[in-house]
PDB file of N, CA and C in Angstrom:
ATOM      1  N   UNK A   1      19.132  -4.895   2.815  1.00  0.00           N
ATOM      2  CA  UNK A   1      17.748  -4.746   3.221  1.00  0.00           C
ATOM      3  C   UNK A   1      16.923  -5.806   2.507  1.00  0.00           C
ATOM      4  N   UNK A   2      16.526  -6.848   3.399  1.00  0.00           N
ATOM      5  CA  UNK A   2      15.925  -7.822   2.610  1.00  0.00           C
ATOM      6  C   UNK A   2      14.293  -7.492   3.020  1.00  0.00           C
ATOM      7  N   UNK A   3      14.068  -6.622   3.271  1.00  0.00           N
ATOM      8  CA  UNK A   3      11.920  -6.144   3.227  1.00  0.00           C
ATOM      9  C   UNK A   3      11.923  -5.558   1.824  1.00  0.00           C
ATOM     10  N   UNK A   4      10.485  -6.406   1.535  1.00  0.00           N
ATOM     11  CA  UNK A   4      10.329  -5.612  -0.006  1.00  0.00           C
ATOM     12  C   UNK A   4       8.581  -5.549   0.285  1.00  0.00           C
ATOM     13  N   UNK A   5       8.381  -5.407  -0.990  1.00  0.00           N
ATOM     14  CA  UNK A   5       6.765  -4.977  -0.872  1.00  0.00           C
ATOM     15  C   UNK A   5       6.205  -5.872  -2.406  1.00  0.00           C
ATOM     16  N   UNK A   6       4.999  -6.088  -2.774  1.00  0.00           N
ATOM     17  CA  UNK A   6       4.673  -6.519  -3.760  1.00  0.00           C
ATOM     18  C   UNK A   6       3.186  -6.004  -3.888  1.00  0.00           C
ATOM     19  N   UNK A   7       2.746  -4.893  -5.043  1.00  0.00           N
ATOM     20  CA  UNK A   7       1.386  -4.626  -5.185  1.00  0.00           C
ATOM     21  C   UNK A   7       0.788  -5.028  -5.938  1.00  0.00           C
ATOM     22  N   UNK A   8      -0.484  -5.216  -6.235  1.00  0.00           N
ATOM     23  CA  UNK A   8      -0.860  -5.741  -6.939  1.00  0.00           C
ATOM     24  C   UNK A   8      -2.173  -4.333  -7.743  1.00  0.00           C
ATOM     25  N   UNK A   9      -1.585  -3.443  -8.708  1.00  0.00           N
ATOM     26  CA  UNK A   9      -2.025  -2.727  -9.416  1.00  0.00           C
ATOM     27  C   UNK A   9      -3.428  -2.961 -10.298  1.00  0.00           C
ATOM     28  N   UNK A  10      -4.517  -2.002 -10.414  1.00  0.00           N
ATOM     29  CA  UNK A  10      -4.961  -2.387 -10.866  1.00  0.00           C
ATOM     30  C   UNK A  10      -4.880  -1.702 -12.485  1.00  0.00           C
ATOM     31  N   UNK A  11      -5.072  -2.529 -13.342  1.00  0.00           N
ATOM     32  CA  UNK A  11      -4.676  -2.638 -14.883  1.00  0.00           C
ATOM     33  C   UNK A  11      -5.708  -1.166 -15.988  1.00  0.00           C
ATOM     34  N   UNK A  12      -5.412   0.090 -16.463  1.00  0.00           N
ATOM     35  CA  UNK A  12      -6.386   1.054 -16.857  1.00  0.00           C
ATOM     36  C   UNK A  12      -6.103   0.809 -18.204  1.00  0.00           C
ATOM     37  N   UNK A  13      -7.545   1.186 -18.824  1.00  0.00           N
ATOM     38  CA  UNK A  13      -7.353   1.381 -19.820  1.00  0.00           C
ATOM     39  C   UNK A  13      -7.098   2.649 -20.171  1.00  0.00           C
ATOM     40  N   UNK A  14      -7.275   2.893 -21.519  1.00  0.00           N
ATOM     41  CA  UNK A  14      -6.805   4.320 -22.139  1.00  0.00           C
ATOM     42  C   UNK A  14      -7.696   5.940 -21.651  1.00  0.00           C
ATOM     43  N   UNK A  15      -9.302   5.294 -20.854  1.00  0.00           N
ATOM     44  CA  UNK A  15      -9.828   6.021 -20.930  1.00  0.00           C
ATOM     45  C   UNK A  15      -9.899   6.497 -18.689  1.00  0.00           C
ATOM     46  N   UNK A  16      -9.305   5.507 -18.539  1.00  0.00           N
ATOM     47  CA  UNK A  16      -8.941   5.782 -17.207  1.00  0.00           C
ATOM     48  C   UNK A  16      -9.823   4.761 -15.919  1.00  0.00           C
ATOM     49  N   UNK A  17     -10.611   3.803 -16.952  1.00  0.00           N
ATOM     50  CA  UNK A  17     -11.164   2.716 -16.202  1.00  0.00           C
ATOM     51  C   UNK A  17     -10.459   1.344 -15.651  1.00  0.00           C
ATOM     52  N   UNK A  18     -11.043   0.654 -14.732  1.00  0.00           N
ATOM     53  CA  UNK A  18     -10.188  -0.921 -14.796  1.00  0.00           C
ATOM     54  C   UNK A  18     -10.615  -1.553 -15.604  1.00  0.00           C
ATOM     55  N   UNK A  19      -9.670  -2.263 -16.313  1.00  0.00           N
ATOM     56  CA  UNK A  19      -9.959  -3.286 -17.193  1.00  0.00           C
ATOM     57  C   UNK A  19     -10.679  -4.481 -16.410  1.00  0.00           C
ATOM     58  N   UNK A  20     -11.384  -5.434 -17.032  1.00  0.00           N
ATOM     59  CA  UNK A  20     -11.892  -6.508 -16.518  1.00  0.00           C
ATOM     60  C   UNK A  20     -11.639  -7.951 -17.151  1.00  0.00           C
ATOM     61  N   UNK A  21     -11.517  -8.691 -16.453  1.00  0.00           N
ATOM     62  CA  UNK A  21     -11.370 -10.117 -17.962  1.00  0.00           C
ATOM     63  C   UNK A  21     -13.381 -10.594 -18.314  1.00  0.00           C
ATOM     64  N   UNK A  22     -13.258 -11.367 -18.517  1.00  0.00           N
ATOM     65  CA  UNK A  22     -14.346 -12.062 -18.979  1.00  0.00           C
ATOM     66  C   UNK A  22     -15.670 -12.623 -17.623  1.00  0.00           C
ATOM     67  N   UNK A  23     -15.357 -12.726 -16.387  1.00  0.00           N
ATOM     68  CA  UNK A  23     -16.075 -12.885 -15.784  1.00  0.00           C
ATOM     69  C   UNK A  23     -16.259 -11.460 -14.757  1.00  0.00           C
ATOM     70  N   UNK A  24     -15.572 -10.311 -14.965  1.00  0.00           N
ATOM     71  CA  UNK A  24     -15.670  -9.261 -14.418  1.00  0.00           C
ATOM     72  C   UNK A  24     -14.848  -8.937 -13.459  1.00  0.00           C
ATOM     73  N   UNK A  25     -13.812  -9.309 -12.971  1.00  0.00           N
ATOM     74  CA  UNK A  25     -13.094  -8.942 -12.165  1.00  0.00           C
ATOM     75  C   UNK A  25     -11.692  -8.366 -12.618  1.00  0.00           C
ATOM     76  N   UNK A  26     -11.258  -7.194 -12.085  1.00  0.00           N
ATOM     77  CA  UNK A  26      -9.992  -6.555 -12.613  1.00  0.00           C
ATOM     78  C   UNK A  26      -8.752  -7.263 -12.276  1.00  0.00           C
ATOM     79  N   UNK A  27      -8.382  -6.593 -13.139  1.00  0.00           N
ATOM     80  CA  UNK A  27      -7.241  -7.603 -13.805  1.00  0.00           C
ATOM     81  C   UNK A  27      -6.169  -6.787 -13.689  1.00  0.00           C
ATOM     82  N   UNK A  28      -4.699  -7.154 -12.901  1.00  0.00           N
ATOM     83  CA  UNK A  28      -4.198  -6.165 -12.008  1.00  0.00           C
ATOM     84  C   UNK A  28      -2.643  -6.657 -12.147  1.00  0.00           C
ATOM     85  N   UNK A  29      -1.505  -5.937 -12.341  1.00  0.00           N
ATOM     86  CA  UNK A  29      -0.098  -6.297 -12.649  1.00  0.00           C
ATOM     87  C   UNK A  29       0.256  -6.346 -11.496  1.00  0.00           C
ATOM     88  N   UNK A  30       1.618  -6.660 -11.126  1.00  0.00           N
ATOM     89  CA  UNK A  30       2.402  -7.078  -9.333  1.00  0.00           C
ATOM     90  C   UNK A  30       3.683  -5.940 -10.114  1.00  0.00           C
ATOM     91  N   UNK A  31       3.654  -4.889  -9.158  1.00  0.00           N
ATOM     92  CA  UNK A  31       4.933  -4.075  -8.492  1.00  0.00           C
ATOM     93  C   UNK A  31       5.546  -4.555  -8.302  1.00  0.00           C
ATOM     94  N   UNK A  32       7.015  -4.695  -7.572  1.00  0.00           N
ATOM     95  CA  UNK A  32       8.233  -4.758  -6.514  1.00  0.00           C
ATOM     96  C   UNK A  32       8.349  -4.116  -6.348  1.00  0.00           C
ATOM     97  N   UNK A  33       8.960  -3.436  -4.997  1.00  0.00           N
ATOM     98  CA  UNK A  33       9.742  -2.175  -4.542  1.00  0.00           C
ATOM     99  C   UNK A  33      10.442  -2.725  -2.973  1.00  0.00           C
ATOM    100  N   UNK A  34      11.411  -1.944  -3.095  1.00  0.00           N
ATOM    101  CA  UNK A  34      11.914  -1.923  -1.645  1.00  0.00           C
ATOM    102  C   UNK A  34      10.864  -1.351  -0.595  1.00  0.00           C
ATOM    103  N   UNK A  35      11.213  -1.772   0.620  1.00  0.00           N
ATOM    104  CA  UNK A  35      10.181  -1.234   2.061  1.00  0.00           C
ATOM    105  C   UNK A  35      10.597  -1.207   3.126  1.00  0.00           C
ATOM    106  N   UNK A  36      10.344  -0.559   4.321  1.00  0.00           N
ATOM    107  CA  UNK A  36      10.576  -0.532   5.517  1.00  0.00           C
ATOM    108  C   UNK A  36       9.317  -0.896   5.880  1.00  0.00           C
ATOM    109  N   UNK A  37       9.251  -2.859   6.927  1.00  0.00           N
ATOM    110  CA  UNK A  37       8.088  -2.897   6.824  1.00  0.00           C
ATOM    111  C   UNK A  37       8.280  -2.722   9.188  1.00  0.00           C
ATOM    112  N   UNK A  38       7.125  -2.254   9.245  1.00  0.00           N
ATOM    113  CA  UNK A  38       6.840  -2.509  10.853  1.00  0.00           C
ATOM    114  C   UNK A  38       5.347  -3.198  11.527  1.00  0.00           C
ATOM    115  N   UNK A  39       5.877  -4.249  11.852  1.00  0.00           N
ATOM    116  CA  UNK A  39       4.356  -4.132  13.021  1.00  0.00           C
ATOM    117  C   UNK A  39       4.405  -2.917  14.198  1.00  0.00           C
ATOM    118  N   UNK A  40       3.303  -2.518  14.032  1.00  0.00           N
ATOM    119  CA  UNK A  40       2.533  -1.616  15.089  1.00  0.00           C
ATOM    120  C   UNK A  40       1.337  -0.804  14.828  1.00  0.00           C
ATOM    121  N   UNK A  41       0.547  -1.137  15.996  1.00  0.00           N
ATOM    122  CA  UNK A  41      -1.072  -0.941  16.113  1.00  0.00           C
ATOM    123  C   UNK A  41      -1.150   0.658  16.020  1.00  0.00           C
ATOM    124  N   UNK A  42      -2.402   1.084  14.776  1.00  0.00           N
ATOM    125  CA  UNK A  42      -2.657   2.378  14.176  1.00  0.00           C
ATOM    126  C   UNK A  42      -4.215   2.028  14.405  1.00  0.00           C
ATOM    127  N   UNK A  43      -5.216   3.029  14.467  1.00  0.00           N
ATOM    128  CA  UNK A  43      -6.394   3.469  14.655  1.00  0.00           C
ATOM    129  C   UNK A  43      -6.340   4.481  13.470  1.00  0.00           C
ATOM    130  N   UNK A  44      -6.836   3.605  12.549  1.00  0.00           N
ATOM    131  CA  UNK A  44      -7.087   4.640  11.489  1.00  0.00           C
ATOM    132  C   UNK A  44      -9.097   5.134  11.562  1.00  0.00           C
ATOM    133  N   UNK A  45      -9.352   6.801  11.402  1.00  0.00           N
ATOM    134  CA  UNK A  45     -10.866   6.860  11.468  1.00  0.00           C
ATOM    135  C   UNK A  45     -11.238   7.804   9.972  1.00  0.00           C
ATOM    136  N   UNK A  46     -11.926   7.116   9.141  1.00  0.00           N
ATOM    137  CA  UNK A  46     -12.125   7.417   8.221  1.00  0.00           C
ATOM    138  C   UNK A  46     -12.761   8.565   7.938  1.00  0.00           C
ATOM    139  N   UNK A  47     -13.234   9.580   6.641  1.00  0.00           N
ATOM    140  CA  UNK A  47     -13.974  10.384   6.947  1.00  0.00           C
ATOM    141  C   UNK A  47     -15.578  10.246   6.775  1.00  0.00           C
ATOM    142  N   UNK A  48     -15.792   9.033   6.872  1.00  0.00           N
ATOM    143  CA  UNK A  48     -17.247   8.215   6.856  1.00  0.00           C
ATOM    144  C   UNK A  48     -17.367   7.934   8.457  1.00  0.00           C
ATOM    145  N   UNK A  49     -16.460   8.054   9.137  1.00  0.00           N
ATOM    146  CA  UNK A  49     -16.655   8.066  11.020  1.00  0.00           C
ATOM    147  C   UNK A  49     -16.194   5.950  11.199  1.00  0.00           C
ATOM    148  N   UNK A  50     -15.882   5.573  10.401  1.00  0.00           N
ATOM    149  CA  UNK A  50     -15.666   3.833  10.729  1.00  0.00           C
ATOM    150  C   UNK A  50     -14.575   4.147  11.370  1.00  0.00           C
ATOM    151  N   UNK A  51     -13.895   3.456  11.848  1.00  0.00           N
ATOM    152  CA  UNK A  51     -12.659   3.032  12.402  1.00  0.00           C
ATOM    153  C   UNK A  51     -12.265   1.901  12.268  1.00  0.00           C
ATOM    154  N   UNK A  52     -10.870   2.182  11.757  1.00  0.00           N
ATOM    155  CA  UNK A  52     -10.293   0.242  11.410  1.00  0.00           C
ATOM    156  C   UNK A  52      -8.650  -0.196  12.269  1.00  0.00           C
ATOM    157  N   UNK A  53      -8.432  -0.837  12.608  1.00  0.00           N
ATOM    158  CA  UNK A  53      -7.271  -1.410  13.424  1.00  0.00           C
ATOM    159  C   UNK A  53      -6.702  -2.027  12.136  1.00  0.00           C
ATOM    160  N   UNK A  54      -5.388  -1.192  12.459  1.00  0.00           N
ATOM    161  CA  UNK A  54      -4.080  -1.560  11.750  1.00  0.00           C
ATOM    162  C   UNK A  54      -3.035  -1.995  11.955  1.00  0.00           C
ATOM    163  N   UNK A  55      -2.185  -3.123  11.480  1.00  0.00           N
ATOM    164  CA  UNK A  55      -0.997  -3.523  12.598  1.00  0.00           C
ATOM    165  C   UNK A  55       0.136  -3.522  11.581  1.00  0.00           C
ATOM    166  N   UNK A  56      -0.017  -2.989  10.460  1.00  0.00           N
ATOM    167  CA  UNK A  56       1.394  -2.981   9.627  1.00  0.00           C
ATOM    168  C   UNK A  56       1.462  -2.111   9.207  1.00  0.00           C
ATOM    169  N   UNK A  57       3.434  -1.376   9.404  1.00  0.00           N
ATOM    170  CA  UNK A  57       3.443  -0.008   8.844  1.00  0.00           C
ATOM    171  C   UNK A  57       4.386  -0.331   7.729  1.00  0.00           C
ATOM    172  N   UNK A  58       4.107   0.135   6.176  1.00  0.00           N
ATOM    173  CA  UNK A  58       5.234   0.388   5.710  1.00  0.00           C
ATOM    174  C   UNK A  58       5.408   1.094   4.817  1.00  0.00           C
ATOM    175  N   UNK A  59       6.691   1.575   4.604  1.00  0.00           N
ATOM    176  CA  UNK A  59       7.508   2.774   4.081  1.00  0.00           C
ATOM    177  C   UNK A  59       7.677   2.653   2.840  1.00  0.00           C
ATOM    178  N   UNK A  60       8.047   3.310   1.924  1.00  0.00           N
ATOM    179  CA  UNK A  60       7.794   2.805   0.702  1.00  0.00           C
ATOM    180  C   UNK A  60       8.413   4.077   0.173  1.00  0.00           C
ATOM    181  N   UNK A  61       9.391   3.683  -1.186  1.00  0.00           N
ATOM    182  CA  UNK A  61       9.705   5.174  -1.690  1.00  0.00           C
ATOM    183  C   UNK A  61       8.662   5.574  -2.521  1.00  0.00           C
ATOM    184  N   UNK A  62       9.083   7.348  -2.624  1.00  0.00           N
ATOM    185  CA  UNK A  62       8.309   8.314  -2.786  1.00  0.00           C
ATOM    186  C   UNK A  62       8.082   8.026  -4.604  1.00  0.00           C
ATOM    187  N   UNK A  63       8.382   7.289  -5.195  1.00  0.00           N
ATOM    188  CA  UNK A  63       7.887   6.529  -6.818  1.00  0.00           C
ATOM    189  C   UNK A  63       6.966   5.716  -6.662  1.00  0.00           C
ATOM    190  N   UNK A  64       6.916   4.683  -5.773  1.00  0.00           N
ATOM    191  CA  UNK A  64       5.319   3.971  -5.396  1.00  0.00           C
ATOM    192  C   UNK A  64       4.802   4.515  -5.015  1.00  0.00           C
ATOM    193  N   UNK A  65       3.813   4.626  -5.974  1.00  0.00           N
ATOM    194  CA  UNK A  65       2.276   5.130  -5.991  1.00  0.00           C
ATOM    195  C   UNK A  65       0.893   4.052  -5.378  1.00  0.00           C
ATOM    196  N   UNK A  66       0.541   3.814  -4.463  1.00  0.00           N
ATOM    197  CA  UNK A  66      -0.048   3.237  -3.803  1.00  0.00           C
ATOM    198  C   UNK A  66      -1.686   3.670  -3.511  1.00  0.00           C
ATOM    199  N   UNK A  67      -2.620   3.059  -3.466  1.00  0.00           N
ATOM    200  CA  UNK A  67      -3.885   3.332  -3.323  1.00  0.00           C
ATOM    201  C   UNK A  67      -4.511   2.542  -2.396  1.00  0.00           C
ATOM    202  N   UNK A  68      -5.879   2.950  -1.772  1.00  0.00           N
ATOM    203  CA  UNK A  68      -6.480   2.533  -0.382  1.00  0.00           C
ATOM    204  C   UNK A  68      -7.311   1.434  -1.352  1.00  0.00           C
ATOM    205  N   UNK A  69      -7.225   0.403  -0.690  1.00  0.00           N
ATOM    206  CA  UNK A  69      -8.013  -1.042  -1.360  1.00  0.00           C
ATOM    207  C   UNK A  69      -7.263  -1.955  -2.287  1.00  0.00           C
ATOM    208  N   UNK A  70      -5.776  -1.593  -2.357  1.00  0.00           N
ATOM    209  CA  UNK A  70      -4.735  -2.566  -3.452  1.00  0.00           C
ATOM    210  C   UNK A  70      -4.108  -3.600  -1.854  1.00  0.00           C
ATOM    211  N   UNK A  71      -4.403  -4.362  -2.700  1.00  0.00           N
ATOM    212  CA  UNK A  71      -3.646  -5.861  -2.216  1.00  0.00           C
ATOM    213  C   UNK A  71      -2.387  -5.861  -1.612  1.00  0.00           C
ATOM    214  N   UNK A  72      -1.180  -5.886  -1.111  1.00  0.00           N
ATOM    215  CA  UNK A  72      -0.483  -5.798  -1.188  1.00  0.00           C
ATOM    216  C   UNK A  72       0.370  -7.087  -0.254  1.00  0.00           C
ATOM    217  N   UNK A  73       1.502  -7.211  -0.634  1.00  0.00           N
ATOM    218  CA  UNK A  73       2.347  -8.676  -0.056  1.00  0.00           C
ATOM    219  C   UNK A  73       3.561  -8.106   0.094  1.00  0.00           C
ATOM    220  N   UNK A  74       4.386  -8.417   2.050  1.00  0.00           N
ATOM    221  CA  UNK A  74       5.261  -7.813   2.196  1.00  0.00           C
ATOM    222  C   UNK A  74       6.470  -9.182   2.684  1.00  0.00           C
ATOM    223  N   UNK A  75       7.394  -8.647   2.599  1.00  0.00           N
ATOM    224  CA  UNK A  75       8.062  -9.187   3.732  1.00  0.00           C
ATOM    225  C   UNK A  75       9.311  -8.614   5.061  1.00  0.00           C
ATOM    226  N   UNK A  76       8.969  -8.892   6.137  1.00  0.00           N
ATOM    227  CA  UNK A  76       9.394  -7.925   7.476  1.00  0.00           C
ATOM    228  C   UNK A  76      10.966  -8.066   7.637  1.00  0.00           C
ATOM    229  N   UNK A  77      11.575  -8.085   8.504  1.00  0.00           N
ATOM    230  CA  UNK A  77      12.803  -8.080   8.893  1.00  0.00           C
ATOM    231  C   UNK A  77      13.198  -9.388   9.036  1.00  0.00           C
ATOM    232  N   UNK A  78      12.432 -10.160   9.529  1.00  0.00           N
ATOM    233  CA  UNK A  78      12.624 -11.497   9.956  1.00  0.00           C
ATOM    234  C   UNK A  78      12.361 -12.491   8.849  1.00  0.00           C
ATOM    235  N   UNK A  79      11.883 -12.164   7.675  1.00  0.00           N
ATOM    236  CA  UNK A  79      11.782 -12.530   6.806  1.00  0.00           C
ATOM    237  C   UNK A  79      10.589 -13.484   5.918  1.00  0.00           C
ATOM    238  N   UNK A  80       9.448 -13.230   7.322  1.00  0.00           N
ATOM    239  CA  UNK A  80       8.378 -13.740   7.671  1.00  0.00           C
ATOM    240  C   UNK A  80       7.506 -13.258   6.280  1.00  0.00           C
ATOM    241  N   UNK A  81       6.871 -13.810   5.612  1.00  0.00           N
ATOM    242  CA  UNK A  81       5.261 -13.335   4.243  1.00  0.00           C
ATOM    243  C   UNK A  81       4.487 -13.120   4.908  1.00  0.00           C
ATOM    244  N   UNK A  82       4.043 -11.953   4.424  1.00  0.00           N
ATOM    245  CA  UNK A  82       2.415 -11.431   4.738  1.00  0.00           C
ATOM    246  C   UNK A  82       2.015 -10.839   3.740  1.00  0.00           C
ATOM    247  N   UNK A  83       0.380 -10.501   3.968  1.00  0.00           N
ATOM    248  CA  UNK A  83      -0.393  -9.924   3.040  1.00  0.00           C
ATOM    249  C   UNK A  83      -1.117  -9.476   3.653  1.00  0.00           C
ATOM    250  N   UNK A  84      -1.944  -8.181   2.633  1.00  0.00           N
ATOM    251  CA  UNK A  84      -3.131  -7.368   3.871  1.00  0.00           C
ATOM    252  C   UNK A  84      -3.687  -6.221   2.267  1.00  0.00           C
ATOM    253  N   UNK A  85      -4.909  -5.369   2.811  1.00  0.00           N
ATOM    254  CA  UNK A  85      -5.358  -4.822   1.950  1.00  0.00           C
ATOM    255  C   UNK A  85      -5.079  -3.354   2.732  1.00  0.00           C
ATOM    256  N   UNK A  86      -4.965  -2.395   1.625  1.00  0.00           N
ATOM    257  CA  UNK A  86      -4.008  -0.949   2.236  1.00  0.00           C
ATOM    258  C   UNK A  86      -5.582  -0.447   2.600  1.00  0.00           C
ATOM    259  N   UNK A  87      -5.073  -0.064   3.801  1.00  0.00           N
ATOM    260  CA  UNK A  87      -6.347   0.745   4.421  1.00  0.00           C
ATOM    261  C   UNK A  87      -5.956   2.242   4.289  1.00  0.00           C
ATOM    262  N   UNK A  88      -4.852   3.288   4.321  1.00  0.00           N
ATOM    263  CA  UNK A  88      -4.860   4.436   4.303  1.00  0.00           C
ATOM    264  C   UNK A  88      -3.477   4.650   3.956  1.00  0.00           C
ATOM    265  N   UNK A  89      -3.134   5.823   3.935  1.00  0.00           N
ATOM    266  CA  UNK A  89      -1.655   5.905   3.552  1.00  0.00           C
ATOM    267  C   UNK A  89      -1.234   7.624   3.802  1.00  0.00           C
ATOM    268  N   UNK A  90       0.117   7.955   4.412  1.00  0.00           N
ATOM    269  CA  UNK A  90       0.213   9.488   4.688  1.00  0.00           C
ATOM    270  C   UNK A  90       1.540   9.695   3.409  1.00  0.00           C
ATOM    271  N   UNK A  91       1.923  10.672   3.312  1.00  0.00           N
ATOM    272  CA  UNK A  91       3.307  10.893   2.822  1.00  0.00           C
ATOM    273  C   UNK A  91       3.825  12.103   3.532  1.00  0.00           C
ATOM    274  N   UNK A  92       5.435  11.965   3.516  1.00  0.00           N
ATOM    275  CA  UNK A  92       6.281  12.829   4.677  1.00  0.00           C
ATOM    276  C   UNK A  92       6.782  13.367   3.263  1.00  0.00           C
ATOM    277  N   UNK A  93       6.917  14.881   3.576  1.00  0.00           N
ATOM    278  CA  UNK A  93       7.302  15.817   3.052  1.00  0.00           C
ATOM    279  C   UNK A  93       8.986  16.558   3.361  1.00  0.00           C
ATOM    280  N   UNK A  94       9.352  16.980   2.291  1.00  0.00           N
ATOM    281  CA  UNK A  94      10.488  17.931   3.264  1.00  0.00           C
ATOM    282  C   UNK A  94       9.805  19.669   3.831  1.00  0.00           C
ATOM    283  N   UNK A  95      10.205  20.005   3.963  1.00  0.00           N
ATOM    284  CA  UNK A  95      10.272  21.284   5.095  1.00  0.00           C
ATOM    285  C   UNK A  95       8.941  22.148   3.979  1.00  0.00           C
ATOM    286  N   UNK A  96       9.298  22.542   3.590  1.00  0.00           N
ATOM    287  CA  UNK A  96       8.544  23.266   2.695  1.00  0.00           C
ATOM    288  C   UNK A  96       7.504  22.294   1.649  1.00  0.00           C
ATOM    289  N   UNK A  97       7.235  20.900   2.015  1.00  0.00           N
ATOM    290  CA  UNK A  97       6.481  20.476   1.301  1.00  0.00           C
ATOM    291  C   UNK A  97       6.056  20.477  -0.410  1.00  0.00           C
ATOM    292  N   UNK A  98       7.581  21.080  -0.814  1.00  0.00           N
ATOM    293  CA  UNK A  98       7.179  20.636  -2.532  1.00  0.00           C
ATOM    294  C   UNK A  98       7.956  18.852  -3.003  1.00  0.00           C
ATOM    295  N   UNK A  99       8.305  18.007  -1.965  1.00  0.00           N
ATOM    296  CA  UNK A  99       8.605  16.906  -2.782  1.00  0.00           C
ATOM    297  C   UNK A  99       8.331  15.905  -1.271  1.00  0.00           C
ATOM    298  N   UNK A 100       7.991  14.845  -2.332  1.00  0.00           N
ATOM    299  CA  UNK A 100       7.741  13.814  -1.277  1.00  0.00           C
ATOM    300  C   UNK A 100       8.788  13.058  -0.859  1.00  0.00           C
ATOM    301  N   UNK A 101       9.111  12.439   0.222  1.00  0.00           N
ATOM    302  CA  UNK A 101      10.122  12.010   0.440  1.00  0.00           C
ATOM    303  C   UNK A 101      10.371  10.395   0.547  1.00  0.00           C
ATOM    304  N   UNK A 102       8.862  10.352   1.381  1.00  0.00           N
ATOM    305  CA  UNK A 102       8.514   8.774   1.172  1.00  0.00           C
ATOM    306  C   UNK A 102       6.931   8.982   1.359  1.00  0.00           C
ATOM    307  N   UNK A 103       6.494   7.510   1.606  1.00  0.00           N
ATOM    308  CA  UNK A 103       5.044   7.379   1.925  1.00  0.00           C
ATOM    309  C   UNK A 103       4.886   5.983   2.771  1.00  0.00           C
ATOM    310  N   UNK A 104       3.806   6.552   3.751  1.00  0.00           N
ATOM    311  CA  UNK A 104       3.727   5.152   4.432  1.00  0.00           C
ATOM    312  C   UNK A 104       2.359   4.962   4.877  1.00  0.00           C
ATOM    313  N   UNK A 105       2.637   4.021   4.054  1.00  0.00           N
ATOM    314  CA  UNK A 105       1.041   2.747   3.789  1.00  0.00           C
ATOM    315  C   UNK A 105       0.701   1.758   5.023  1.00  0.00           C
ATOM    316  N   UNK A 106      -0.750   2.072   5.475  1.00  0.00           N
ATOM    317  CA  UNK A 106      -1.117   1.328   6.665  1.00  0.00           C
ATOM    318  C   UNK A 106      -1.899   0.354   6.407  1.00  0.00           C
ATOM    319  N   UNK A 107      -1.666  -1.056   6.313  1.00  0.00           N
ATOM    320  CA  UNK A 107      -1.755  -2.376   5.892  1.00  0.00           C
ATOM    321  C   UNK A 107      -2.806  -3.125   7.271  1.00  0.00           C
ATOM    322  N   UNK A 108      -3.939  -3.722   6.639  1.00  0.00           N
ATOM    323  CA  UNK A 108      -4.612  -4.612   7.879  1.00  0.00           C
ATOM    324  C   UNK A 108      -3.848  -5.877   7.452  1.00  0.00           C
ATOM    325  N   UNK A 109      -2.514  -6.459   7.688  1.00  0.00           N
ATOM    326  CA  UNK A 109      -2.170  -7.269   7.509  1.00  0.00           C
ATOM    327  C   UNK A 109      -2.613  -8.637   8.030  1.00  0.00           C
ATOM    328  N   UNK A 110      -1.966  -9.821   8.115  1.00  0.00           N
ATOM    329  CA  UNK A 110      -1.741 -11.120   8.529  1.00  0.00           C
ATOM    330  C   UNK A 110      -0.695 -11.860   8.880  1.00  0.00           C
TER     331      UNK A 110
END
């Protein structure tokens, strides 16, 4: 499986804030993880009523921890780079819903 994922985390301090460098912008470590990445068009509608068009799906195991507004850099089957900012994200459960199984992050990619 050559799709992986690359996030770009943002960096907390002890008290649960982002750190910043010197001109104010957070300052953020890069993940790896394996992925199942897909193109295909999602209509995500927020609970603010926006609506955003999404064209990348991907899968991600249930240890990446992922958040709406992290950066993220993939690569597909074909082996093609992209990048996009995570617009929403679900996670699939087993039957009874005490463990996650995976999660899949909906990317406005490029």
């Amino acid at each position: 499986m050559n799709q992986r994922v690359l996030v770009n985390k943002a960096v907390m301090d002890e008290s649960g804030t982002p750190k910043t460098d010197k001109y104010g912008r957070p300052l953020t470590e890069k993940v790896e993880s394996k992925a199942r990445v897909r193109r295909k068009s999602n209509l995500i509608i927020a609970a603010s009523g926006t609506e955003t068009n999404t064209n990348i799906e991907i899968d991600v195991p249930s240890q990446m921890l992922v958040k709406e507004g992290e950066e993220i850099h993939f690569i597909d089957m074909d082996g093609n780079d992209g990048s996009g900012r995570v617009v929403s994200y679900e996670e699939a459960t087993n039957v009874t819903g005490s463990r996650v199984l995976f999660r899949t992050v909906f990317v406005d990619g490029r």
